[in-house]
C-alpha atoms as a PDB file:
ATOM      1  CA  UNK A   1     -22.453   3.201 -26.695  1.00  0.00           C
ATOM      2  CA  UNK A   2     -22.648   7.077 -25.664  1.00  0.00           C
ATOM      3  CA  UNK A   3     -21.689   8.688 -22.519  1.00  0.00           C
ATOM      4  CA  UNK A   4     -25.583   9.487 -22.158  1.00  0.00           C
ATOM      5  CA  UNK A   5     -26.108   5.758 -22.756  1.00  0.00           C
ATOM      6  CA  UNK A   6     -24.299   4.042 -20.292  1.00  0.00           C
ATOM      7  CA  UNK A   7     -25.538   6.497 -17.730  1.00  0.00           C
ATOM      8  CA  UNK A   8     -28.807   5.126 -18.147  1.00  0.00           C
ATOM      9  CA  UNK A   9     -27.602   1.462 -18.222  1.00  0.00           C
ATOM     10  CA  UNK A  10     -25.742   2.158 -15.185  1.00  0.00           C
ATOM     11  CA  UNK A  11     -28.469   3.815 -13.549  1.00  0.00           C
ATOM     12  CA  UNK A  12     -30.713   0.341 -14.013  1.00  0.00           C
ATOM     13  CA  UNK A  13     -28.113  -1.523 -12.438  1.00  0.00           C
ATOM     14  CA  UNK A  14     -27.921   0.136  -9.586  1.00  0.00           C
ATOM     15  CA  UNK A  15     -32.021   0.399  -9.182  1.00  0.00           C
ATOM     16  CA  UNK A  16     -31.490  -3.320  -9.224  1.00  0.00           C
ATOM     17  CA  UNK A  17     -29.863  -3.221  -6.235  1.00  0.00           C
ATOM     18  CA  UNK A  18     -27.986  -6.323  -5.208  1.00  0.00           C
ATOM     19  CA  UNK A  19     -26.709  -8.689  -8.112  1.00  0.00           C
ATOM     20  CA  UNK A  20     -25.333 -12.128  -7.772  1.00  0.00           C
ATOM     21  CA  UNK A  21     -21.116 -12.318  -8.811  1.00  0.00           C
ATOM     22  CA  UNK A  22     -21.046 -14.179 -12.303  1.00  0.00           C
ATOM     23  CA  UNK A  23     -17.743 -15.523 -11.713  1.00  0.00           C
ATOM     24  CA  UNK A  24     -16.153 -15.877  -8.326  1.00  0.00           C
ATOM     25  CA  UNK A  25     -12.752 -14.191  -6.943  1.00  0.00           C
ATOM     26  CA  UNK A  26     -11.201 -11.024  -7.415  1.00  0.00           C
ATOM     27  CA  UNK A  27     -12.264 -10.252 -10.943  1.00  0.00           C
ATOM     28  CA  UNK A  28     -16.064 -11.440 -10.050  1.00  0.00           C
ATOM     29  CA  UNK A  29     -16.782  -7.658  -9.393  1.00  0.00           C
ATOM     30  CA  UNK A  30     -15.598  -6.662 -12.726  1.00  0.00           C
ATOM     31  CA  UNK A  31     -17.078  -9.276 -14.957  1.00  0.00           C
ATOM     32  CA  UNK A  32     -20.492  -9.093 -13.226  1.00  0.00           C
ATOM     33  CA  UNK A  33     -20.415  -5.526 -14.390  1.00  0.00           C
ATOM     34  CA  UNK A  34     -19.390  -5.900 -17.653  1.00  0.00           C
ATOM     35  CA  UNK A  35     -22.148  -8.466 -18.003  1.00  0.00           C
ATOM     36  CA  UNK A  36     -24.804  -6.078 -16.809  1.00  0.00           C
ATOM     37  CA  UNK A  37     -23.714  -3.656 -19.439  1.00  0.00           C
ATOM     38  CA  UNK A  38     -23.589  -5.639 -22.068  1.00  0.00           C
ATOM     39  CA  UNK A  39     -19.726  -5.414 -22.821  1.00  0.00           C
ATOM     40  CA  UNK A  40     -17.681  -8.284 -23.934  1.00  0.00           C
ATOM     41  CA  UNK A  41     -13.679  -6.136 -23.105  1.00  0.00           C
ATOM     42  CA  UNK A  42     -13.625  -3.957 -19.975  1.00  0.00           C
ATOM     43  CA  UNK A  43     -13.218  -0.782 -21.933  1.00  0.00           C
ATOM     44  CA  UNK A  44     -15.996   0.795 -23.876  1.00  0.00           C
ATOM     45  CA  UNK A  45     -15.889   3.373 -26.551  1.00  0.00           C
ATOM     46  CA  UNK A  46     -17.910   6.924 -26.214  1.00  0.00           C
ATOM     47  CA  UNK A  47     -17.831   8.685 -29.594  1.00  0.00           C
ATOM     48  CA  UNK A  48     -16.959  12.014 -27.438  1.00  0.00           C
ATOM     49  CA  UNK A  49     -14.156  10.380 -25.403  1.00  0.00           C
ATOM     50  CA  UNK A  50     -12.617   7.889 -27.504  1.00  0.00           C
ATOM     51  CA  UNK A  51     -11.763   4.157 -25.642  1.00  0.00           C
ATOM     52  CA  UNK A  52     -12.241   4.942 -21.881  1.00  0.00           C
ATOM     53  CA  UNK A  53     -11.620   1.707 -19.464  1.00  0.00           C
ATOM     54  CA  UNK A  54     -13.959   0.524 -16.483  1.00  0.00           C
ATOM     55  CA  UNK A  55     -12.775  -0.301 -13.438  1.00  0.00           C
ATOM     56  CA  UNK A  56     -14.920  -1.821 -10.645  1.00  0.00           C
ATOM     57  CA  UNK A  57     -13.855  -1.875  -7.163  1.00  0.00           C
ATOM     58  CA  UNK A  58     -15.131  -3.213  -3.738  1.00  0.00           C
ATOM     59  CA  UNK A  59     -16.079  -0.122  -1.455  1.00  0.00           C
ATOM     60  CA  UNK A  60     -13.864  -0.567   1.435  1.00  0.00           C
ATOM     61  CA  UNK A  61     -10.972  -2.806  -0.175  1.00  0.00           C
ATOM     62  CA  UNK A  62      -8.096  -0.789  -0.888  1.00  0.00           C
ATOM     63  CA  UNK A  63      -6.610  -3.364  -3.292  1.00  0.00           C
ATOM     64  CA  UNK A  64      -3.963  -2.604  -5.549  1.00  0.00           C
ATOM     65  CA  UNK A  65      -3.670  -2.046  -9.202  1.00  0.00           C
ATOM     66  CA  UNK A  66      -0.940  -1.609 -11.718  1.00  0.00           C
ATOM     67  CA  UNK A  67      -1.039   1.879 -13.143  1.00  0.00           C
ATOM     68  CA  UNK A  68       1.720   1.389 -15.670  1.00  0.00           C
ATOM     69  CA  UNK A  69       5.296   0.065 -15.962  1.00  0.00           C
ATOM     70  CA  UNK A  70       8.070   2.335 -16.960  1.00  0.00           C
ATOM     71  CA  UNK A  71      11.722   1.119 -17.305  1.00  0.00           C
ATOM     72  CA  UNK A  72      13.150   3.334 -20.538  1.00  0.00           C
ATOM     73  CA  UNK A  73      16.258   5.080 -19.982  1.00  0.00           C
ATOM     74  CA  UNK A  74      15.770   5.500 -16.297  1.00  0.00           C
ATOM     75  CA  UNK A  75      18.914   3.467 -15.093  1.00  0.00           C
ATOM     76  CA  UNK A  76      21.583   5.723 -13.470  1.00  0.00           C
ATOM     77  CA  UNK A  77      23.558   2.419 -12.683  1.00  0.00           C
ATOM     78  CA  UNK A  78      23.792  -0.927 -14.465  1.00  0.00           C
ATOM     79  CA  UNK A  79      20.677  -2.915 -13.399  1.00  0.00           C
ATOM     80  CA  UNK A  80      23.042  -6.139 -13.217  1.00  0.00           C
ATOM     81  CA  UNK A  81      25.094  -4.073 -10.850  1.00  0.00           C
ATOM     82  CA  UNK A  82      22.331  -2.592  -8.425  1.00  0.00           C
ATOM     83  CA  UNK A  83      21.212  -6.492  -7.915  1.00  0.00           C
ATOM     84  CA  UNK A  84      25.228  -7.484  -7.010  1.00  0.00           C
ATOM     85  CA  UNK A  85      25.263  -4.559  -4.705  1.00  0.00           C
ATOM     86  CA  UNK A  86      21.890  -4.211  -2.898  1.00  0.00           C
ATOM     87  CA  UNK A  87      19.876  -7.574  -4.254  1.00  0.00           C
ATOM     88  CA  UNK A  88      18.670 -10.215  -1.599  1.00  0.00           C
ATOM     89  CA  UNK A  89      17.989 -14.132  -2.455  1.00  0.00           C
ATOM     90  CA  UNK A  90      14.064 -14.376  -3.796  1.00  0.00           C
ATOM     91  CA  UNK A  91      12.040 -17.383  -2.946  1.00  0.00           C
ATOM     92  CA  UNK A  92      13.934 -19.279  -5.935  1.00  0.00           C
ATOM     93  CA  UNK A  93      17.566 -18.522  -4.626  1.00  0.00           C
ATOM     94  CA  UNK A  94      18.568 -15.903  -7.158  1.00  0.00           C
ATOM     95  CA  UNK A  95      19.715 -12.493  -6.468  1.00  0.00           C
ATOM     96  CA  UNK A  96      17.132  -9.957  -6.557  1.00  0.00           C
ATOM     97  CA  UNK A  97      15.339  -6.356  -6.335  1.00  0.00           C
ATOM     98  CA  UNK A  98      11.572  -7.186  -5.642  1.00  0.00           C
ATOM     99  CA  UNK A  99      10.902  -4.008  -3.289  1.00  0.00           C
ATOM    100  CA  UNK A 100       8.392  -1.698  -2.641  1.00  0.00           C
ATOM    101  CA  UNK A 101      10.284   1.547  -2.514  1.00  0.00           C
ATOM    102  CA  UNK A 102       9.275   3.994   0.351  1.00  0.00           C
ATOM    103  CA  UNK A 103      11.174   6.960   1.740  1.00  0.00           C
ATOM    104  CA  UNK A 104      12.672   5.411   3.879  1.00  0.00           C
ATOM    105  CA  UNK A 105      15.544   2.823   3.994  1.00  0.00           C
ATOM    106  CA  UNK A 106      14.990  -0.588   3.067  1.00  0.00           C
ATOM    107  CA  UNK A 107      16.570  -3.492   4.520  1.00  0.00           C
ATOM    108  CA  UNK A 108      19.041  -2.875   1.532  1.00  0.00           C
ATOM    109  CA  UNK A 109      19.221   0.711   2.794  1.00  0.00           C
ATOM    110  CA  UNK A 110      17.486   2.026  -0.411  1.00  0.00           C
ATOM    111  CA  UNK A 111      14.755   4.248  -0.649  1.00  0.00           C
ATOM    112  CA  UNK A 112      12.750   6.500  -2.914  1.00  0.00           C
ATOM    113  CA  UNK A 113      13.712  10.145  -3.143  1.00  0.00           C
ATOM    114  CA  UNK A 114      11.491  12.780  -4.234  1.00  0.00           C
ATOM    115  CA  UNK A 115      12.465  16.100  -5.842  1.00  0.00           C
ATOM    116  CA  UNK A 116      10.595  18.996  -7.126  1.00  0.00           C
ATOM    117  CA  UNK A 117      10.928  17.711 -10.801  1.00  0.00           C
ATOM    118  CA  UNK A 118      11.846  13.890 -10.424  1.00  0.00           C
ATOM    119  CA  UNK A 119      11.871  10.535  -8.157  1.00  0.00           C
ATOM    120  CA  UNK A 120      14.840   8.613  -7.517  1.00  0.00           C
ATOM    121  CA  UNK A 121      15.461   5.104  -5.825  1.00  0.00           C
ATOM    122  CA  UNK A 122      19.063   5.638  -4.192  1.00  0.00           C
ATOM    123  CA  UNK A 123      21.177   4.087  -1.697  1.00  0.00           C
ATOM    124  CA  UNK A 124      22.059   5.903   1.686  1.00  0.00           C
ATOM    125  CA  UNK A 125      25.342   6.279   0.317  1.00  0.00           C
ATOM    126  CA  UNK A 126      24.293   8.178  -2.092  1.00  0.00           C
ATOM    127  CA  UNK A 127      24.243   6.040  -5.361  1.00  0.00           C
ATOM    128  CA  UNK A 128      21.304   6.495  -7.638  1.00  0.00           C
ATOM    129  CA  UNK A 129      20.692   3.605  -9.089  1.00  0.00           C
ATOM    130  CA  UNK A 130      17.343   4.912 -11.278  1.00  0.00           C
ATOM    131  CA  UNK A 131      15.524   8.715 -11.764  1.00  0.00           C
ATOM    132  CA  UNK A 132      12.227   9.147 -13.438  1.00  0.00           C
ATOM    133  CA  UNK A 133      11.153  12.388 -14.375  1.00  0.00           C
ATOM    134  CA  UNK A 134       7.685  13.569 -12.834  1.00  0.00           C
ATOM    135  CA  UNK A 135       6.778  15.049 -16.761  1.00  0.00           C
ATOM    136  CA  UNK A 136       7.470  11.513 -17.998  1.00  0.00           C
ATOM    137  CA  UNK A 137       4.954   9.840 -15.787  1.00  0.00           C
ATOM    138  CA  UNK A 138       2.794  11.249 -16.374  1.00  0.00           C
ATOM    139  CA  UNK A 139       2.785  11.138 -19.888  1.00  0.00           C
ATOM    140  CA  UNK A 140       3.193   7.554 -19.059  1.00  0.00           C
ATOM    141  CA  UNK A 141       0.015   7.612 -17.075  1.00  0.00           C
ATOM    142  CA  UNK A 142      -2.249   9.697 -19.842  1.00  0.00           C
ATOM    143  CA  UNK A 143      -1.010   6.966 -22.568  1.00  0.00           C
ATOM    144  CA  UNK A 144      -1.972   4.241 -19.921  1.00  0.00           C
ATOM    145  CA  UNK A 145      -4.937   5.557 -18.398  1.00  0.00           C
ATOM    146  CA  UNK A 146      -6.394   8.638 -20.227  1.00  0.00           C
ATOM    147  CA  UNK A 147      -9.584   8.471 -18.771  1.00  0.00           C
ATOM    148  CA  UNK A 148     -11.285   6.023 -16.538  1.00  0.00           C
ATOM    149  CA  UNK A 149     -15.083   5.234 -15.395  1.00  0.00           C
ATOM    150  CA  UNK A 150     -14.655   4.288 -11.952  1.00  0.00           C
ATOM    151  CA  UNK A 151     -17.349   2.043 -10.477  1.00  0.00           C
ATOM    152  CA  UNK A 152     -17.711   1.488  -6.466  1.00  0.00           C
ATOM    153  CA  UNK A 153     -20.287  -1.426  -5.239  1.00  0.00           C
ATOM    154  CA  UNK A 154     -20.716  -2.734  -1.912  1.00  0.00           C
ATOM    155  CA  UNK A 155     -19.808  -6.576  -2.197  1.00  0.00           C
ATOM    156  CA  UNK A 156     -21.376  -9.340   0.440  1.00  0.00           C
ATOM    157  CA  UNK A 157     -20.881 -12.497   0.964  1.00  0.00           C
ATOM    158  CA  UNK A 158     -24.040 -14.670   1.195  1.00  0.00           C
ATOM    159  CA  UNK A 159     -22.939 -18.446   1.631  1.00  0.00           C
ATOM    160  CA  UNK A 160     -20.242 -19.159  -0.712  1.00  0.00           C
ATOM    161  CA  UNK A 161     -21.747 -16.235  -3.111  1.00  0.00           C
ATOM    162  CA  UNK A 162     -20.667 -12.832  -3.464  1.00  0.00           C
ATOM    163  CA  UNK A 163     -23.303  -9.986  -4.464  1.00  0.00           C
ATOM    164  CA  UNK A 164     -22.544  -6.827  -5.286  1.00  0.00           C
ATOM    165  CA  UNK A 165     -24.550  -3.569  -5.244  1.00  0.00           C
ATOM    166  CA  UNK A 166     -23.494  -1.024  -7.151  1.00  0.00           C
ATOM    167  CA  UNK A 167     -23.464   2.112  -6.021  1.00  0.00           C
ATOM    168  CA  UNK A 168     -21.452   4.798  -8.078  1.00  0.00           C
ATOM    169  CA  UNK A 169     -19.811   5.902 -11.491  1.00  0.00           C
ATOM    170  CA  UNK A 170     -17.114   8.548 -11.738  1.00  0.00           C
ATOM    171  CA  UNK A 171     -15.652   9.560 -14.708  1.00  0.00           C
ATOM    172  CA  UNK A 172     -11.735  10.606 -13.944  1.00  0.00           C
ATOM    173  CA  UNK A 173      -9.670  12.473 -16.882  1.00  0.00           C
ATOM    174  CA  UNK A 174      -6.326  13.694 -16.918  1.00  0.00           C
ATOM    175  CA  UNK A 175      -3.239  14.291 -14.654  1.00  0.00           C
ATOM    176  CA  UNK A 176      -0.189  15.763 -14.029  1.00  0.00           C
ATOM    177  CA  UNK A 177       3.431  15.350 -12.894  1.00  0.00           C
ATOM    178  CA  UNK A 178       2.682  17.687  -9.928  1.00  0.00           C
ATOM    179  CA  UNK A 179      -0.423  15.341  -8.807  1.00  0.00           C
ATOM    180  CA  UNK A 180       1.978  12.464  -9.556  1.00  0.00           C
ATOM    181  CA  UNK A 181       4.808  13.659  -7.132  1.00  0.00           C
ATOM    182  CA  UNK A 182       1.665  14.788  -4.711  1.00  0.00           C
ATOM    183  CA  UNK A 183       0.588  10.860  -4.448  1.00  0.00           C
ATOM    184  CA  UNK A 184       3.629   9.439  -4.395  1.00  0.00           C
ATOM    185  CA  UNK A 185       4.370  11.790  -1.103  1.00  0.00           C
ATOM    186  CA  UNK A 186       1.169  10.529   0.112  1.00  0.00           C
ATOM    187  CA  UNK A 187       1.905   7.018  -0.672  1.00  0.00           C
ATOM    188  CA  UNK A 188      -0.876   6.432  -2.498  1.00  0.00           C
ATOM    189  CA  UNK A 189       1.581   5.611  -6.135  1.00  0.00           C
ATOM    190  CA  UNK A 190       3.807   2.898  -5.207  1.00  0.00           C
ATOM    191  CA  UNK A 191       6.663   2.199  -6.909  1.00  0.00           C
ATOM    192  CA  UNK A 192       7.796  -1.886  -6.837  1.00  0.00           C
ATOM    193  CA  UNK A 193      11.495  -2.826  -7.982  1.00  0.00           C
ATOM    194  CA  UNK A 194      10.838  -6.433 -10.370  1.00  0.00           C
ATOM    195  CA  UNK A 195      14.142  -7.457 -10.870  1.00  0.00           C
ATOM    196  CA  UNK A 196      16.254 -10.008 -10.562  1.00  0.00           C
ATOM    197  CA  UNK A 197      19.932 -11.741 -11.581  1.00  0.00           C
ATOM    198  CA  UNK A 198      20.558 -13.618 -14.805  1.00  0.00           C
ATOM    199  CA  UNK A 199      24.003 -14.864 -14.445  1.00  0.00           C
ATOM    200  CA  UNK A 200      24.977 -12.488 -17.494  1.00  0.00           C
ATOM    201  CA  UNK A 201      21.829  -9.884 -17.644  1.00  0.00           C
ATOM    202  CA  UNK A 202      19.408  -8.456 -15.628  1.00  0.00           C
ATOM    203  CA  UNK A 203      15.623  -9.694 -16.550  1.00  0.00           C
ATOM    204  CA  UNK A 204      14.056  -6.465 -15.519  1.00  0.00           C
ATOM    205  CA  UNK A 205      10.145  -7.073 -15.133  1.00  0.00           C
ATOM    206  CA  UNK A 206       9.520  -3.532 -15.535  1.00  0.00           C
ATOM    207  CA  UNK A 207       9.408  -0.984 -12.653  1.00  0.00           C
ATOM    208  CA  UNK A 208       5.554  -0.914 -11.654  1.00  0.00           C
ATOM    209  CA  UNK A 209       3.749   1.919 -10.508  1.00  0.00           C
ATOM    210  CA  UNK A 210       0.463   1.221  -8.072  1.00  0.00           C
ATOM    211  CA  UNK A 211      -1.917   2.784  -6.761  1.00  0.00           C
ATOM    212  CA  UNK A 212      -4.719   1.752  -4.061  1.00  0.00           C
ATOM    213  CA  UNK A 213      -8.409   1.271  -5.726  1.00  0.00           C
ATOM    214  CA  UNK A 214     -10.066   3.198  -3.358  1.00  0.00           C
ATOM    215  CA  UNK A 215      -7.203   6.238  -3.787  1.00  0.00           C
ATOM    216  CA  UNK A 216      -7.579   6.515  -7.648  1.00  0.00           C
ATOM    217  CA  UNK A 217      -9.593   9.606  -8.043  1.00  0.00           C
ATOM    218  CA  UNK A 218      -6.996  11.427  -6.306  1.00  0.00           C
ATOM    219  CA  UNK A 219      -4.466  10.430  -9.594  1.00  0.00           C
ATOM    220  CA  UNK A 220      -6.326  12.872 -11.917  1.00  0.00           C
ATOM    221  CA  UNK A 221      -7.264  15.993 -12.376  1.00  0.00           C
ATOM    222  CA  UNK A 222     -10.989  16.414 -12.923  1.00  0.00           C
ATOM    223  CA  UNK A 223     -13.418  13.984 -11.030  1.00  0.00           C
ATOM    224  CA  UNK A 224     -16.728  14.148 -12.354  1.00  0.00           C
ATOM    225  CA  UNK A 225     -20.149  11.954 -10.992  1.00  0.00           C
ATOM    226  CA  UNK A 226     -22.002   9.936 -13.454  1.00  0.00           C
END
């Protein structure tokens, strides 16, 4: 499918106005699209762009979404360590790190420090226990996410049905470390701790960074209507 093509497909679908969820929950928005397009994967290949994603949100919903995880060489102290020293009991009894870091203090009294080149989580004593660098994200984020068709539909609920009208397609391409240090000032990149104790190891789920649906065309750098 071309670029040209699915902005005709997409254009029926939304002079069909409201459409009937083909699967219910969260994902119902997503599938239902998919459908209407003809896809079987929620990605779609333009021979001009390469493999782009699709990603369908709720207009309104500012739902979260896992951007990428990123874990390599970023630990400034053991990650065994940081869950002896600052970990609290999870819902299972074992010492963990399952925060979402902000900048300020934690009940742990860590928090997320942001310099002009690199993030930090650090304890108000000082100790860095991890440092990204802002370059490195986003390099992250471009091998993640190098360009995304972003969908918005107004969803209703009609009985125990949802319907969805779909109302607009953005195409979003590339980013940078200074719009990634930009949204995580504006909190709209989280960054969420996943660790937890292992008796002899850390099992390290992999540091997530989130973003809200309704905040993503902010993440890159060109924005462009479909």
């Amino acid at each position: 499918m071309t670029l040209a093509e699915f902005k005709k497909n997409f254009a029926r679908i939304k002079n069909e106005g409201w459409i009937p969820t083909q699967r219910r929950g969260p994902t119902g928005i997503g599938h239902t699209l998919e459908q209407q397009l003809g896809l079987k994967e929620n990605n779609i290949a333009f021979p001009d762009l390469g493999t782009v994603e699709i990603k369908a949100h709720r207009i309104g919903s500012s739902s979260l979404i896992t951007l990428f995880t990123f874990n390599r060489k970023v630990w400034k102290m053991s990650p065994l360590e940081a869950i002896r020293k600052y970990g609290t009991p999870d819902v299972d009894g074992r010492l963990g790190l399952y925060f979402t870091m902000s900048r300020t203090p934690n009940s742990s009294d860590l928090f997320l420090y942001v310099e002009d080149e690199s993030i930090s989580v650090r304890h108000v004593s000082g100790a860095i226990l991890a440092e990204w660098q802002l370059t490195t994200l986003a390099e992250r984020f471009m091998q993640k996410l190098p360009r995304l068709i972003l969908v918005s539909a107004f969803s209703e609920m009609r009985g125990e049905i949802e319907w969805f009208r779909y109302e607009r397609a953005r195409l979003l391409t590339g980013t940078s470390a200074e719009i990634i240090r930009s949204q995580i000032l504006e909190g709209n990149i989280l960054v969420d701790l996943r660790l937890h104790d292992k008796r002899t190891s850390a099992r390290n789920h992999g540091t997530g960074f989130r973003a809200h649906e309704d905040k993503l065309p902010a993440l890159f750098r060109t924005v462009k209507d479909l």
